[in-house]
Protein backbone atom coordinates (compact mmCIF):
# COMPACT_ATOMS: atom_id res chain seq x y z
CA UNK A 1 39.90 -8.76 83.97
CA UNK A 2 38.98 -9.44 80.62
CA UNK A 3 38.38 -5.78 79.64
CA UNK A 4 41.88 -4.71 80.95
CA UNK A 5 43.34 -7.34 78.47
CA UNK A 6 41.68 -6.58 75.66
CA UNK A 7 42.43 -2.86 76.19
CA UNK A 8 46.15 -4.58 76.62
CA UNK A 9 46.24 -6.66 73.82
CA UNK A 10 43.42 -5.54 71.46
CA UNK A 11 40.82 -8.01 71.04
CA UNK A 12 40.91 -10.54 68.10
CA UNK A 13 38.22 -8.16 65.69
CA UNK A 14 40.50 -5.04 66.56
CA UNK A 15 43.86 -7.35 65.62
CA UNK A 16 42.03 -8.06 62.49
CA UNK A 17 41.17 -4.23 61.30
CA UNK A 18 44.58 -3.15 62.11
CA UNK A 19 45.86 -5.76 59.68
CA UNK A 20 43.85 -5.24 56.81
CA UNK A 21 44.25 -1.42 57.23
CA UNK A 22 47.13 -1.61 54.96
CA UNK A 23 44.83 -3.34 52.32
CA UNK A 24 42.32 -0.31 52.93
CA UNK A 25 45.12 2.43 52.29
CA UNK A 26 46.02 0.96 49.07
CA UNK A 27 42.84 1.03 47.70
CA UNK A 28 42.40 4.45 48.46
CA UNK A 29 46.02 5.29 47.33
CA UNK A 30 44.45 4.20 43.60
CA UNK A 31 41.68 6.65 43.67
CA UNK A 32 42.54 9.54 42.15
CA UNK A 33 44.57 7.59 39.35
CA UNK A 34 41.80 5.92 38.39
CA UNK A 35 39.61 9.22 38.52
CA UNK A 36 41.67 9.84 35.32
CA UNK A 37 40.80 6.90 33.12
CA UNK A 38 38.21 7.33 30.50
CA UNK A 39 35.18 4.65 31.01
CA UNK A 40 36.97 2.13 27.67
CA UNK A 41 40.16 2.55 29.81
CA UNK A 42 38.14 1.42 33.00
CA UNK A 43 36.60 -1.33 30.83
CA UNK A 44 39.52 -3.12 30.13
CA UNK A 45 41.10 -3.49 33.08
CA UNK A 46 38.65 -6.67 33.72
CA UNK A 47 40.76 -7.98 30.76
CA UNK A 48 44.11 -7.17 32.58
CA UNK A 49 43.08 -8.81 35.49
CA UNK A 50 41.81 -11.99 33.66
CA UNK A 51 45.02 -12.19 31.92
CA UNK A 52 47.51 -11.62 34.70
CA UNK A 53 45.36 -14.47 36.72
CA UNK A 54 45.88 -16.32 33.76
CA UNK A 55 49.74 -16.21 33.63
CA UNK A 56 49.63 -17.48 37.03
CA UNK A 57 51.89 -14.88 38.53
CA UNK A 58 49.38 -13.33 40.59
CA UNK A 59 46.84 -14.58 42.79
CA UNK A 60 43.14 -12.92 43.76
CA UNK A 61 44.15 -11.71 46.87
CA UNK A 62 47.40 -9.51 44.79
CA UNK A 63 45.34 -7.82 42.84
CA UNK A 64 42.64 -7.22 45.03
CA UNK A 65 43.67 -3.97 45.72
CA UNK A 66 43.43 -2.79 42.55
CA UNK A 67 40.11 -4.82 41.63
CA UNK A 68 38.03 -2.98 44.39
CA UNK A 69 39.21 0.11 43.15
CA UNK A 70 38.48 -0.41 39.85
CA UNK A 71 34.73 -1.63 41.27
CA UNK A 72 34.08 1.61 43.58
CA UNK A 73 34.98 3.64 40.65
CA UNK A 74 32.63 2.06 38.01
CA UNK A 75 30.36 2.33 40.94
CA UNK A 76 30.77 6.18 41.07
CA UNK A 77 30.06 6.38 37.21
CA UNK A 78 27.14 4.21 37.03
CA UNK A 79 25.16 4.26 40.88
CA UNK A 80 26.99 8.18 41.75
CA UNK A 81 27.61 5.69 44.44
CA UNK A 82 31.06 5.48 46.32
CA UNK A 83 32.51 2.77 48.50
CA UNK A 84 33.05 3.78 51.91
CA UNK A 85 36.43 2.76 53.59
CA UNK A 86 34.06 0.40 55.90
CA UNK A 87 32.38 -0.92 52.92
CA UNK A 88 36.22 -1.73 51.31
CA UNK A 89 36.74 -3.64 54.74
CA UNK A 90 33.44 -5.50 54.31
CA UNK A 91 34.55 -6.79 50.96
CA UNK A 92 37.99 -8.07 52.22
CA UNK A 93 36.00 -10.02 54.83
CA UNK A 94 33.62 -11.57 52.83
CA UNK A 95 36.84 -12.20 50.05
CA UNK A 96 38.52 -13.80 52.44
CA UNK A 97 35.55 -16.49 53.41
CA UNK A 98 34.35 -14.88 56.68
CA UNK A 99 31.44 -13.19 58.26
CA UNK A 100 30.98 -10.00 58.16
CA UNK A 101 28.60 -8.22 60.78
CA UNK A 102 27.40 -4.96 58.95
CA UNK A 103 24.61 -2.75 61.25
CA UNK A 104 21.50 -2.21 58.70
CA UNK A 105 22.05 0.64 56.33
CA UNK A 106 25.59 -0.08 56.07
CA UNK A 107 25.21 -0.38 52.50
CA UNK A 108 26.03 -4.45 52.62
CA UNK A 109 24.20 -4.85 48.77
CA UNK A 110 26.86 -2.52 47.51
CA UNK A 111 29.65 -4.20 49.80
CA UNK A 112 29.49 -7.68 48.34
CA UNK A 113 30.23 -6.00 44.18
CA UNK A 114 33.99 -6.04 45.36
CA UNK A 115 34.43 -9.37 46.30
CA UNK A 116 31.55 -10.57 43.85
CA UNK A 117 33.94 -8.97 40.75
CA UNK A 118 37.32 -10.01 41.94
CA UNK A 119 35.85 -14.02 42.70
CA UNK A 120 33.88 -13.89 39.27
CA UNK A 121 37.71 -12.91 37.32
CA UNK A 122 38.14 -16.77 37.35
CA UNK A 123 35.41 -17.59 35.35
CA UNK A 124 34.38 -19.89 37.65
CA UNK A 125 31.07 -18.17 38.75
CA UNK A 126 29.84 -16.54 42.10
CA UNK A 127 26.67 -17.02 43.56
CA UNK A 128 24.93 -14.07 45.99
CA UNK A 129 22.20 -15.93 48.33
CA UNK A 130 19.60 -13.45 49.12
CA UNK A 131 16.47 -14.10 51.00
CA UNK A 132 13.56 -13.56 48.32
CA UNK A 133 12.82 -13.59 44.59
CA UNK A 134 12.04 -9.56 44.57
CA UNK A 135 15.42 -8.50 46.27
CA UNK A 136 17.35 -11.13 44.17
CA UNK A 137 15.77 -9.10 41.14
CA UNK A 138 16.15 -5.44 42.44
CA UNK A 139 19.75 -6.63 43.30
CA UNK A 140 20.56 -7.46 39.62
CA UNK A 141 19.48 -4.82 38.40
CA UNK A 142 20.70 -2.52 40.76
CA UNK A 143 24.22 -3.81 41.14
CA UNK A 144 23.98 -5.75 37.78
CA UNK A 145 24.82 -1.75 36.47
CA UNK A 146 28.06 -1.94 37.57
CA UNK A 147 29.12 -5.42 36.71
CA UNK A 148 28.21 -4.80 33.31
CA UNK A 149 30.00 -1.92 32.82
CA UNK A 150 33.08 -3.83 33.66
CA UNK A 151 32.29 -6.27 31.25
CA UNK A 152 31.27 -8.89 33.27
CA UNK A 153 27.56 -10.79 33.02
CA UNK A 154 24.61 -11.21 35.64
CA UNK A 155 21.93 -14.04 36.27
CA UNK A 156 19.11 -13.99 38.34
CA UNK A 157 16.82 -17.25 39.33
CA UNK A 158 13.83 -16.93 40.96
CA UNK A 159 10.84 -19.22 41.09
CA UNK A 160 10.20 -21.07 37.95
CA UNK A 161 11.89 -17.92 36.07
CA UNK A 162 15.69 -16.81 35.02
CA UNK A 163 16.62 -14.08 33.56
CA UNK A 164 20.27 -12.27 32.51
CA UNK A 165 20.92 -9.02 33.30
CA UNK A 166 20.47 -6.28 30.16
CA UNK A 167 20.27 -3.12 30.06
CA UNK A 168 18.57 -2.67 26.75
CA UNK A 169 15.87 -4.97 27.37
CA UNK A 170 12.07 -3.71 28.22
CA UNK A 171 9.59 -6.00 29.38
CA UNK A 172 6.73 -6.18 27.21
CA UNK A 173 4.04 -6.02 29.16
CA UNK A 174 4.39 -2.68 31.14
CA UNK A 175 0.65 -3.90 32.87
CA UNK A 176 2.69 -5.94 34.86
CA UNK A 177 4.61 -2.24 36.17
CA UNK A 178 1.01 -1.83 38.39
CA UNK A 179 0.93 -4.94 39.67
CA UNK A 180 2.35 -5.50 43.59
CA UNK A 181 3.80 -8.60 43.80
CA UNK A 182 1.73 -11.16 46.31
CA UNK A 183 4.74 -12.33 48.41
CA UNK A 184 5.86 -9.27 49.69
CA UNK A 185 3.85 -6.24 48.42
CA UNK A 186 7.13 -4.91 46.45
CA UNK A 187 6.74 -3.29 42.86
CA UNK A 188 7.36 -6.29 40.44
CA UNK A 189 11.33 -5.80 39.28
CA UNK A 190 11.29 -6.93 34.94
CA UNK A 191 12.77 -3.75 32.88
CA UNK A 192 16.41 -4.75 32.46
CA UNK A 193 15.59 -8.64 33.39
CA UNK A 194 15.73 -10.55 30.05
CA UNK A 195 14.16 -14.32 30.57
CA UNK A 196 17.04 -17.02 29.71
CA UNK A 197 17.18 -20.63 30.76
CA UNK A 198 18.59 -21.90 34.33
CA UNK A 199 21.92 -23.13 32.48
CA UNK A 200 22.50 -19.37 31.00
CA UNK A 201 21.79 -17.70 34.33
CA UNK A 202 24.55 -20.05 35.99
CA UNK A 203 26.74 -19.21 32.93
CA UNK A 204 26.70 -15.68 33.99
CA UNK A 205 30.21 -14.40 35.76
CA UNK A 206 27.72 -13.64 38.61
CA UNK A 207 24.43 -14.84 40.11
CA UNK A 208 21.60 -13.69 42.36
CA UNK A 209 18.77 -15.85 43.53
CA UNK A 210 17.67 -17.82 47.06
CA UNK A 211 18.64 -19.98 48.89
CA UNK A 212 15.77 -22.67 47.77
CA UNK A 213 16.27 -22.08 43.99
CA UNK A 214 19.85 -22.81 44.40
CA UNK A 215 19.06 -25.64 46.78
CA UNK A 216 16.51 -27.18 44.30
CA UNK A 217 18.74 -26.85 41.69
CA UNK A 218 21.28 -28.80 42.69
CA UNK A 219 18.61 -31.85 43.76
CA UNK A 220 16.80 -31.34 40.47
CA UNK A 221 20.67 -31.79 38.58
CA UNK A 222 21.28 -34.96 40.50
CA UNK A 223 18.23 -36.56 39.05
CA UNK A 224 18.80 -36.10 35.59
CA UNK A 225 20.07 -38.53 33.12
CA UNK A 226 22.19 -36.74 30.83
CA UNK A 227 25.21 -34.71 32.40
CA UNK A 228 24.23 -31.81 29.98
CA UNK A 229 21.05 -31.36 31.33
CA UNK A 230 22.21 -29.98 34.54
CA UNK A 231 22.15 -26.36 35.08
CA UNK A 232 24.71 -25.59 37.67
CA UNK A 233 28.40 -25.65 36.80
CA UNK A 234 29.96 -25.76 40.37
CA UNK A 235 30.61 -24.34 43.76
CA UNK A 236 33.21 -22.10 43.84
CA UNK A 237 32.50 -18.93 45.58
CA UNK A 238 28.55 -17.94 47.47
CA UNK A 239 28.39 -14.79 49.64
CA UNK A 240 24.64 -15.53 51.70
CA UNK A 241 23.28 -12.46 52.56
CA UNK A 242 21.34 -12.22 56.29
CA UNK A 243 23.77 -15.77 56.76
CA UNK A 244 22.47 -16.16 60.46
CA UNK A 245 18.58 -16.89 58.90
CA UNK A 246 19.57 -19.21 56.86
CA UNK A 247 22.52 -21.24 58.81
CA UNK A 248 21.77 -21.17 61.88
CA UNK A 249 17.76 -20.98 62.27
CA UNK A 250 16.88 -22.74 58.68
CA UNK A 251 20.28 -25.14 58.88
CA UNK A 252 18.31 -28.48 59.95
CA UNK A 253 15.56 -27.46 57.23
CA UNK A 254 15.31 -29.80 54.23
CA UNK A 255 14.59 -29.22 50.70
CA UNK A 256 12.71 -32.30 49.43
CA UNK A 257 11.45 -33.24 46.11
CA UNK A 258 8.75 -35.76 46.10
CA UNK A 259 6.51 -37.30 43.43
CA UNK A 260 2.53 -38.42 44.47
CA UNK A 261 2.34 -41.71 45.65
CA UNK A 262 -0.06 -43.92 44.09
CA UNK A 263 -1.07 -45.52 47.19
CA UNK A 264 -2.57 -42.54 48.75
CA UNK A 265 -6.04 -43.28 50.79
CA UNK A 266 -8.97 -41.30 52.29
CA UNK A 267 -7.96 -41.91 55.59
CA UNK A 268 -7.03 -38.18 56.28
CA UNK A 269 -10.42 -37.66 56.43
CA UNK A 270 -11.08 -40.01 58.18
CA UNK A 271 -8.78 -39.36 61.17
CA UNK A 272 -9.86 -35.40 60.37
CA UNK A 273 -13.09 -36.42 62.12
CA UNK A 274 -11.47 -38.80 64.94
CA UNK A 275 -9.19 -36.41 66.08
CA UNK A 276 -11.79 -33.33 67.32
CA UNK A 277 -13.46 -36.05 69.34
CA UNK A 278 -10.41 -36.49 71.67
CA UNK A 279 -9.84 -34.63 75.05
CA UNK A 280 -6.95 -32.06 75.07
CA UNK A 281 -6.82 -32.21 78.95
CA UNK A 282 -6.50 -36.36 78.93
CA UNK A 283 -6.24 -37.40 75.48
CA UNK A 284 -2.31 -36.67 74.61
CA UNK A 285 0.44 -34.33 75.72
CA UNK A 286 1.75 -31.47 73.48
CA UNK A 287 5.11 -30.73 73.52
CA UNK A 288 5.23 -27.39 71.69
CA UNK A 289 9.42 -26.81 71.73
CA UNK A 290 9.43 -30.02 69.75
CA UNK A 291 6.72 -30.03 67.77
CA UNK A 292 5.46 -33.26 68.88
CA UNK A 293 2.27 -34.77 70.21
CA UNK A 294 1.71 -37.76 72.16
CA UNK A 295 -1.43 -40.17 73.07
CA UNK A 296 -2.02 -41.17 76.63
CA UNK A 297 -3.63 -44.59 77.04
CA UNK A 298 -6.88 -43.06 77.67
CA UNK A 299 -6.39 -41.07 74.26
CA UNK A 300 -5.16 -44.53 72.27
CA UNK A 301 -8.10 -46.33 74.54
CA UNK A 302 -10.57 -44.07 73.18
CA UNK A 303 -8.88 -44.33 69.16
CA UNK A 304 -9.18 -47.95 69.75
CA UNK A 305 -12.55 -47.86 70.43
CA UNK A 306 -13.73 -45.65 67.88
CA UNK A 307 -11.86 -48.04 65.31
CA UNK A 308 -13.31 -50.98 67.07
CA UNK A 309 -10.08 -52.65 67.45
CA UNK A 310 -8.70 -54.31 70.29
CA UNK A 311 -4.76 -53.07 70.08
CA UNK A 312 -3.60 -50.06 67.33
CA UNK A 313 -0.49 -51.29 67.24
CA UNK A 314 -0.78 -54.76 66.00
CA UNK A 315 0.26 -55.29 62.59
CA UNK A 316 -3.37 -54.72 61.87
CA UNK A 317 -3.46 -51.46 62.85
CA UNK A 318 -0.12 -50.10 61.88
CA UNK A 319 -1.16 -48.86 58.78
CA UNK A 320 -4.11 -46.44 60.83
CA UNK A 321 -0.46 -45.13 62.72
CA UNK A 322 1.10 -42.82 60.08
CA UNK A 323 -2.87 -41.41 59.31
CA UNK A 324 -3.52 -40.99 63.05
CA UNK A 325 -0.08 -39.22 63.84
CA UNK A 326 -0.42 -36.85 61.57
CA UNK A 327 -3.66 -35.58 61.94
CA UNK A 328 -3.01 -35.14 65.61
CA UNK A 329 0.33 -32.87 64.45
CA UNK A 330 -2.57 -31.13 62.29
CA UNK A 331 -5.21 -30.21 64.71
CA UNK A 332 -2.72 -29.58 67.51
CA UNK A 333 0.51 -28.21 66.45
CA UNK A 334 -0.14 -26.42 63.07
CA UNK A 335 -2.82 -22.81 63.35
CA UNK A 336 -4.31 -21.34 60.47
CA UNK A 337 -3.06 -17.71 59.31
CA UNK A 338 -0.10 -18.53 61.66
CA UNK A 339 1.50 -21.42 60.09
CA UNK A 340 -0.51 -21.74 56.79
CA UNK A 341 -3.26 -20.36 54.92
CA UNK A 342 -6.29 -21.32 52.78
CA UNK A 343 -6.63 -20.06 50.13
CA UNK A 344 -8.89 -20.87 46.48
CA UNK A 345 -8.95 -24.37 48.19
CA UNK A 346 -5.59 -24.72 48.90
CA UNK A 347 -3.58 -24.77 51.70
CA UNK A 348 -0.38 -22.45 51.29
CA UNK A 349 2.45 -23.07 53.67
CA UNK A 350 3.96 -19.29 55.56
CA UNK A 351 7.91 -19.70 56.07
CA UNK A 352 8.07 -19.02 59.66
CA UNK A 353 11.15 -16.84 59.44
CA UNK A 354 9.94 -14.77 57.05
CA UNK A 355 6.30 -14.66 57.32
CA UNK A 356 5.99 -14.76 53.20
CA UNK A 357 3.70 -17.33 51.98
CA UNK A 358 5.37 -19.90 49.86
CA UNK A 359 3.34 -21.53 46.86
CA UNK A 360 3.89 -25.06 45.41
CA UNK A 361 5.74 -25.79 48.74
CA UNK A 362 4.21 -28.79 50.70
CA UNK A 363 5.13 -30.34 54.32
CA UNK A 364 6.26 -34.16 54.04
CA UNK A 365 5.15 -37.55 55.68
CA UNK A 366 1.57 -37.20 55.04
CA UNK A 367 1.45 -33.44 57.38
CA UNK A 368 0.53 -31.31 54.45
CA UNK A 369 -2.59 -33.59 53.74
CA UNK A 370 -3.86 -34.20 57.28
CA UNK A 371 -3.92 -30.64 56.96
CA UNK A 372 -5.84 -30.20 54.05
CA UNK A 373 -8.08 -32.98 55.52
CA UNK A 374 -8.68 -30.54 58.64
CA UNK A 375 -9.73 -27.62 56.94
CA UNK A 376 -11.84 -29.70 54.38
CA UNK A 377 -10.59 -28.41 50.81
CA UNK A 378 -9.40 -31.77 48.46
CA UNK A 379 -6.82 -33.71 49.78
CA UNK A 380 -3.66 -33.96 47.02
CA UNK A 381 -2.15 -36.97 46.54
CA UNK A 382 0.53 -37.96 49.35
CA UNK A 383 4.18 -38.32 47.84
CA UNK A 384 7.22 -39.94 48.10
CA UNK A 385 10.76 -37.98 48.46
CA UNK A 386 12.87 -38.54 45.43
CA UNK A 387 15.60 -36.12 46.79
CA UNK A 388 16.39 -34.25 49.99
CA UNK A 389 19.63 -32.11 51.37
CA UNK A 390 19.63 -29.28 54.30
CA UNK A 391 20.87 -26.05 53.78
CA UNK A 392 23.55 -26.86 56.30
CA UNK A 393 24.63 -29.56 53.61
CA UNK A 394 24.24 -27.70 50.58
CA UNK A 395 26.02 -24.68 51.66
CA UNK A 396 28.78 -26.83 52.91
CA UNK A 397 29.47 -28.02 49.07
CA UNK A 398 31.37 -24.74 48.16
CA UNK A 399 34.79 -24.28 48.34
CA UNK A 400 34.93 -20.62 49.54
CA UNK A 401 31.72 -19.40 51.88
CA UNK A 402 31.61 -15.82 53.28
CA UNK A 403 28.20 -14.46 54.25
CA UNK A 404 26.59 -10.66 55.59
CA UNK A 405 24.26 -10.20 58.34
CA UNK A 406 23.68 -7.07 61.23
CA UNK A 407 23.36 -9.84 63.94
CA UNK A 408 26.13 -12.31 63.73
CA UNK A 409 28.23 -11.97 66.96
CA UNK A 410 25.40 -13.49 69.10
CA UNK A 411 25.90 -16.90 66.91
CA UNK A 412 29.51 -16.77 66.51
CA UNK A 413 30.79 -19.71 67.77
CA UNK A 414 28.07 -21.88 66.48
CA UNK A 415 29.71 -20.56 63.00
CA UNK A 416 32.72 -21.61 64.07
CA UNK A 417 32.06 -24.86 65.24
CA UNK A 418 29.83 -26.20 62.61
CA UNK A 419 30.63 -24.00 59.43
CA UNK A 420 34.73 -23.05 60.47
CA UNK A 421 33.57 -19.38 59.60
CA UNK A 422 34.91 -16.48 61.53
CA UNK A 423 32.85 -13.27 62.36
CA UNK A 424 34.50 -9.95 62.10
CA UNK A 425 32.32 -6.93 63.42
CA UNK A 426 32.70 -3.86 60.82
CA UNK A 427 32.88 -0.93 62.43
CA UNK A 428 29.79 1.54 60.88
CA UNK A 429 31.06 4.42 58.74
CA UNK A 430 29.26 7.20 61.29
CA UNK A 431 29.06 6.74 65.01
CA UNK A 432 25.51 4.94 65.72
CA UNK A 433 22.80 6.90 66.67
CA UNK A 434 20.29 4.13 67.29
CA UNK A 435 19.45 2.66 70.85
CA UNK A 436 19.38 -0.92 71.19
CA UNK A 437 17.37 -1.60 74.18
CA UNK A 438 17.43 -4.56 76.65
CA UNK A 439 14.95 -7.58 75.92
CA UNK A 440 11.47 -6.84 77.77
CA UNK A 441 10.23 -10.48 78.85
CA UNK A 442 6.40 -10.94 80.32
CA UNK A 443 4.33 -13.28 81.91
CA UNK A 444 1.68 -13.67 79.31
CA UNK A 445 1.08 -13.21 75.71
CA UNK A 446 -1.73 -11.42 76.27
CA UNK A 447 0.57 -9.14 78.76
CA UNK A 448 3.41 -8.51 75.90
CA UNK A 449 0.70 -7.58 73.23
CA UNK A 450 -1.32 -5.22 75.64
CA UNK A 451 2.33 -3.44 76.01
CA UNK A 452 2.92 -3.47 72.48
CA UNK A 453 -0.39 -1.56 71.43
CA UNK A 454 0.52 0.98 74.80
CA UNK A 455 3.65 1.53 72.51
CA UNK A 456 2.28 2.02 69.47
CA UNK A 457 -0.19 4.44 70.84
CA UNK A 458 2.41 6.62 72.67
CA UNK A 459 4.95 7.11 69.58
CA UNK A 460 2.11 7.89 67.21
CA UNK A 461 0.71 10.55 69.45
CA UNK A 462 4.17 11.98 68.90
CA UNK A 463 4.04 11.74 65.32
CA UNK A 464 6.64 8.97 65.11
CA UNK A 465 6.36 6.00 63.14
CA UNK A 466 6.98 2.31 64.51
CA UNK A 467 7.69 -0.94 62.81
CA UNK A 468 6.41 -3.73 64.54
CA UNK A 469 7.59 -7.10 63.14
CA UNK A 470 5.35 -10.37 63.72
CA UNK A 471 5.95 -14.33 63.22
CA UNK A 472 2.81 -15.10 61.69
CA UNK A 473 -0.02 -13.08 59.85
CA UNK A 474 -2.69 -14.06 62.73
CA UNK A 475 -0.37 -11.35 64.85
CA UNK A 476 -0.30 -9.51 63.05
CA UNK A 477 -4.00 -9.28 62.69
CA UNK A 478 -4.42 -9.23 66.45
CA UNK A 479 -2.18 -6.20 66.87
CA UNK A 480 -3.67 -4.41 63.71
């Protein structure tokens, strides 16, 4: 029934491409016009724009037309790179604060310079969310070619570092060229990157970085003292690239900023040599959906006795609580090389959507120490949270939000319900080759991975590569 009306009616994503076709056409219309104009000519029409927003005549969304075809032109000159007519409808989305679901090789990095340029005419700043330091670099300087041509600037943060994008800068040290960078194995991005501080890079008409440097930017600014030592200079306009990742299955996730508490006691230790002594079978329950663990009264019996106390959870015992709850988490819940690794004595959390390891990042409430405690390198100091916010919350702090992902449908009305963001499917520029096969669901583990090497083995007899992606680097290990 409901096929017959949408053949009828057109569906709501077919309503929408018809009525931004217009918008499309008129781009296109400018083309050969523009073809014409010398590259000062081209130049200064980021001037014209900035001045006609100025008057107050004309909003963004009047001259958008001719801003994206000033931006696919530049991009011709600078990239030999043009803007497909899908890519043109990929920018009006994203202008125009939605989602827009782009199949991979779409070309979404060079989709986002139209509505990046026409937001940034304001002066207010644009932020593109990406999902690691190396592709917020490569995207700088990669797209940073054509912003600059057109006169506008380019920041980048990454961890600890912030750079603006120049063309005539060289990195010193060209060692550095040779070296793979740790968190991903990509070639280390610098030529073009000249360091500047965090308030510079959110000066520029345009920034690239992730979603935790932006995130701990804005708790780091709200514990300063002095207004003008905050970095960030608003929230006007943030295109989040792979959106889904980060706000649907990282939404809940906090970003905390904590400082050692003095208080801080061996106990972790301790408990580190309780724990191993209890019985998984009658000890406590796991609940591995939830991440929790539970004692049964023979597992809080047997914790009772070892402590030699008659009841745990008098207010003699409460302080053994918090120690004893999180080493159980420890043992039970949290595997080496899947959740965490150890390494020069530390223990070095893995983002579990990524599978990159993340350095100087620490689990809260006393976890990341029963940890340590567990695999028996020095315990740090336990600390105290001086500042917390979820990406659902930070995100939520802009006034316009638009975002880019190849799997967005499947969540849309989650975006809709908690973000008021609408996803609009863009059609691909050439009719889709790939095969997207049905989920294959088995009984086992051990089952799926035995038909996961069976695959492996039969496409590389044919000569044909496979990409097999993991959650955790102990998978990958036991595949490899």
């Amino acid at each position: 029934m409901m096929s017959i009306l949408d053949r009828f009616f057109g569906n709501a994503n077919d309503k929408y491409l018809k009525k931004i076709q217009g918008l499309v056409d008129k781009i296109n219309s400018l083309e050969k016009e523009l073809e014409k104009e010398s590259d000062q000519q081209l130049k200064e029409k980021t001037k014209e724009f900035k001045r006609r927003l100025a008057e107050g005549k004309e909003s963004l969304d009047d001259i958008l037309p001719e801003a994206f075809a000033v931006v696919r032109e530049a991009a011709k000159r600078t990239l030999g790179q043009r803007h497909f007519d899908v890519q043109l409808i990929g920018g009006i989305v994203l202008h125009q604060g939605k989602i827009a679901e782009m199949k991979t090789g779409e070309g979404k990095t060079l989709t986002a310079t139209l509505p990046l340029y026409l937001n940034a005419l304001t002066g207010k700043g644009c932020h593109l969310v990406t999902v690691n330091d190396y592709l917020a670099r490569r995207d700088t300087v990669w797209m940073g070619q054509i912003y600059h041509f057109l006169g506008l600037s380019v920041g980048c943060l990454n961890h600890e570092q912030s750079f603006l994008y120049d063309p005539e800068y060289k990195k010193p040290d060209q060692e550095k060229d040779r070296i793979r960078d740790e968190m991903g194995s990509f070639k280390v991005v610098e030529d073009y990157l000249r360091p500047c501080s965090r308030k510079d890079a959110y000066l520029a008409d345009i920034t690239y970085g992730t979603n935790n440097e932006f995130g701990f930017d804005y708790l780091r600014d709200n514990m300063v003292y002095d207004l003008k030592d905050q970095v960030q200079r608003g929230f006007n306009f943030a295109i989040i690239d792979e959106i889904d990742s980060i706000l649907i299955d990282e939404a809940r996730t906090p970003l905390i900023i904590s400082a050692p508490d003095t208080e801080s006691s061996n106990w972790y230790q301790e408990f580190a040599r309780i724990i191993p002594r209890l019985n998984p079978k009658t000890d406590y329950e796991i609940d591995e959906k939830m991440k929790a663990v539970t004692l049964t009264e023979s597992g809080i019996d047997k914790i009772e006795r070892i402590l030699g106390m008659d009841n745990i959870y008098e207010q003699k015992g409460i302080k053994y609580l918090h120690h004893l709850e999180q080493a159980l988490r420890a043992e039970t819940l949290f595997k080496r090389d899947r959740d965490y690794i150890v390494k020069n004595g530390q223990v070095i959390i893995i983002d579990e959507f990524t599978g990159r390891l993340m350095p100087g990042r620490r689990w809260s409430g006393g976890l990341h120490q029963a940890i340590e405690a567990k695999e028996g390198v020095r315990v740090q100091p336990e600390s105290l949270t001086l500042a917390s916010i979820t990406f659902q919350n930070y995100f939520r702090l802009y006034k316009k939000l638009a975002g880019m992902t190849g799997t967005a449908v499947t969540s849309a009305e989650e975006f809709d319900k908690v973000y008021k963001l609408e996803v609009i499917v863009v059609p691909t520029n050439k009719p889709m080759i790939r095969k997207d096969l049905p989920d294959r669901v088995y009984k086992t583990e051990r089952a799926k991975f035995r038909a996961i090497i069976k695959e492996i083995k039969e496409r590389h007899s044919r000569g044909q590569p496979i990409l097999v992606g993991t959650r955790s680097v102990e998978k990958n290990e036991y595949i490899g």
